[in-house]
Protein backbone atom coordinates (compact mmCIF):
# COMPACT_ATOMS: atom_id res chain seq x y z
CA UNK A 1 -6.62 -52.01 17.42
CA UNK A 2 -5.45 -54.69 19.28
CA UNK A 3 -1.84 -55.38 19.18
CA UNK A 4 -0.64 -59.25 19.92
CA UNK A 5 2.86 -60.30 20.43
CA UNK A 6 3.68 -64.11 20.37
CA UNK A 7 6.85 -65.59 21.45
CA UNK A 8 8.25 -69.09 22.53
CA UNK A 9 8.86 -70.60 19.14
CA UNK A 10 11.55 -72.96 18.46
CA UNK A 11 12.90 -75.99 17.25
CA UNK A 12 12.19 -79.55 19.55
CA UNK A 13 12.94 -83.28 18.59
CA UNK A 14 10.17 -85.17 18.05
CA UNK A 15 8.09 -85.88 21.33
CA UNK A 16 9.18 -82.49 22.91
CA UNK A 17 7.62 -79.87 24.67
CA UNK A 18 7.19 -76.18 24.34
CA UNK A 19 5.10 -73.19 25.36
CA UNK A 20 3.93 -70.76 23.35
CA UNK A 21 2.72 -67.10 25.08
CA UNK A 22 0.88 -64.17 23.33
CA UNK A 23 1.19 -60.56 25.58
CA UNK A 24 -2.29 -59.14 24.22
CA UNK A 25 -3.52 -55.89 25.91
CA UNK A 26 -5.40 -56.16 29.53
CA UNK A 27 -9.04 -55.63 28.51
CA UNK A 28 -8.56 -58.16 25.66
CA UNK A 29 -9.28 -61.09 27.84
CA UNK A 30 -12.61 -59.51 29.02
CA UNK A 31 -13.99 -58.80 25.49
CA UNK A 32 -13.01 -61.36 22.99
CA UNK A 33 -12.48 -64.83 22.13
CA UNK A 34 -8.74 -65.54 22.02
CA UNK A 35 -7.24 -68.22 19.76
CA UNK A 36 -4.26 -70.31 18.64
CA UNK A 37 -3.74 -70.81 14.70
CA UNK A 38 -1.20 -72.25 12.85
CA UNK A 39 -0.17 -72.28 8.88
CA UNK A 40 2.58 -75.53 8.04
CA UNK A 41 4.94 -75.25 4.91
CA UNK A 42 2.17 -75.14 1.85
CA UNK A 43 -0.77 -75.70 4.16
CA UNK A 44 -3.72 -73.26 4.81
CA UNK A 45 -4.08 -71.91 8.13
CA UNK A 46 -6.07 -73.73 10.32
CA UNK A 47 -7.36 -73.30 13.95
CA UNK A 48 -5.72 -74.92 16.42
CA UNK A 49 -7.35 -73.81 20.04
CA UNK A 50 -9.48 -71.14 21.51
CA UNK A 51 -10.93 -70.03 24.50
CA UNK A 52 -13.92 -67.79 24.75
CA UNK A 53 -14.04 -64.51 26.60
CA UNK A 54 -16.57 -65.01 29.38
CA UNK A 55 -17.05 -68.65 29.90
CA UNK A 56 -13.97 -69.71 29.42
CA UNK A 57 -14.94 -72.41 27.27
CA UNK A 58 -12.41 -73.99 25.29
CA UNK A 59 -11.40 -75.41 21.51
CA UNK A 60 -9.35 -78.12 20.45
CA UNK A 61 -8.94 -79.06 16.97
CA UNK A 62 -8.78 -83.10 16.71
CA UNK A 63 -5.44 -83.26 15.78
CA UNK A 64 -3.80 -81.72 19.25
CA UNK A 65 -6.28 -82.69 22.01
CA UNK A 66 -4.72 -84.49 23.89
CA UNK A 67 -1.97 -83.04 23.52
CA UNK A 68 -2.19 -79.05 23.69
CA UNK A 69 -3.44 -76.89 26.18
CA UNK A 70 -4.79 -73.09 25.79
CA UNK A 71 -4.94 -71.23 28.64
CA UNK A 72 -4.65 -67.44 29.80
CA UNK A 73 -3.62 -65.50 32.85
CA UNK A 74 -5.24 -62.16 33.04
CA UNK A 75 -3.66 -61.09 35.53
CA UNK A 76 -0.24 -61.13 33.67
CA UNK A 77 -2.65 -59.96 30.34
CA UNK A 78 -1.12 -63.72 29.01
CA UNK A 79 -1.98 -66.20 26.41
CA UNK A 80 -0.66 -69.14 26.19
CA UNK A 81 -0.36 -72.49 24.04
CA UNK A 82 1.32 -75.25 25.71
CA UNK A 83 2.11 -78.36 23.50
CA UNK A 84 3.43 -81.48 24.48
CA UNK A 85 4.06 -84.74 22.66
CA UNK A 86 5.31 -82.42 19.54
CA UNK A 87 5.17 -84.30 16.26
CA UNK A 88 7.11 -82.98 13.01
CA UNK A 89 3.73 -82.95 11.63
CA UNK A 90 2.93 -79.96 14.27
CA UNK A 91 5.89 -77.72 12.55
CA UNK A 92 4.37 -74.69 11.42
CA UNK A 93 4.21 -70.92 11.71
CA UNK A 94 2.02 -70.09 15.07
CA UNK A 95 -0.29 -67.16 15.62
CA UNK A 96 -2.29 -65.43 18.03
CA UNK A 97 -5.40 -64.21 17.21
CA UNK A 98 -8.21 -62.13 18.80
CA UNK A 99 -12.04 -61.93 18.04
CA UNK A 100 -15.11 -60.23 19.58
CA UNK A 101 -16.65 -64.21 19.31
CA UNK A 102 -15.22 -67.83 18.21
CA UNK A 103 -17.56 -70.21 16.75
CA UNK A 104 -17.19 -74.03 16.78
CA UNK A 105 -19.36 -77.15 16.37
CA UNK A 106 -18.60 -80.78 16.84
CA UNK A 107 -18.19 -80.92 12.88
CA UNK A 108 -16.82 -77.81 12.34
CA UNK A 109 -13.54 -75.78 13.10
CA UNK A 110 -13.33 -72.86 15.44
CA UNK A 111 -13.82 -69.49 12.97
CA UNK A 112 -13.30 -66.17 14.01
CA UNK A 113 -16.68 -63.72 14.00
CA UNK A 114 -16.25 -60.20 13.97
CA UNK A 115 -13.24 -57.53 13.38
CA UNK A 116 -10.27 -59.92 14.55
CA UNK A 117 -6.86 -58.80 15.03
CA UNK A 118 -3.45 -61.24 14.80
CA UNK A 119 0.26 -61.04 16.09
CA UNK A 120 3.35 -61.95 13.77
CA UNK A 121 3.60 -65.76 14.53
CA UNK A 122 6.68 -67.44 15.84
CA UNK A 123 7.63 -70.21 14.58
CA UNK A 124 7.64 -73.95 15.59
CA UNK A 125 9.86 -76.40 13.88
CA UNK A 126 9.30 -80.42 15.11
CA UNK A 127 12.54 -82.66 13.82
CA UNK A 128 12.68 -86.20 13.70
């Protein structure tokens, strides 16, 4: 089991900043693919960025390159989402997720292979 605990939600006007962090548990960030996802008010949840265990390699989905970054510290056994240029469009519930392998292609979204494992969200609220 791997537990995931996301925090840095909030509400931000419209062009804003903020940082989202997941604590996962130390050997997470050796074995598996970590990722961002996000579900808005009657949307489904989509895939919003990833990073891959080994290489390092990383996901965007269109609508937040640019704009988002994904990174991790593994020393600090730290996730984290920053997002900048926020657009009300971007409100939405925000979760951490875990995989033994992400899977992307340049026409398709980042899916989660294998047993995967998410926190509780926090949530992100964008205002005009």
């Amino acid at each position: 089991q791997v537990q995931l605990v996301e925090s840095g939600g909030g509400s931000v006007q419209s062009g804003g900043s903020l940082r989202l962090s997941c604590a996962a548990p130390e050997y997470t960030f050796r074995a598996y693919c970590m990722a961002w996802f996000r579900q808005g008010p009657g949307k489904e949840r989509e895939a919003v960025a990833g990073i891959a265990a080994s290489s390092g390699v990383t996901y965007y989905a269109d609508s937040v390159k640019g704009r988002f970054t994904i990174s991790r510290d593994v020393a600090k056994n730290m996730l984290y989402l920053q997002m900048n240029s926020l657009r009300p469009e971007d409100t939405a519930m925000y979760y951490c997720a875990a995989a033994p392998t992400c899977v992307w292609t340049n026409t398709q979204s980042m899916k989660l292979v294998g047993p995967n494992y998410w926190g509780q969200g926090t949530q992100v609220t964008v205002t005009v």
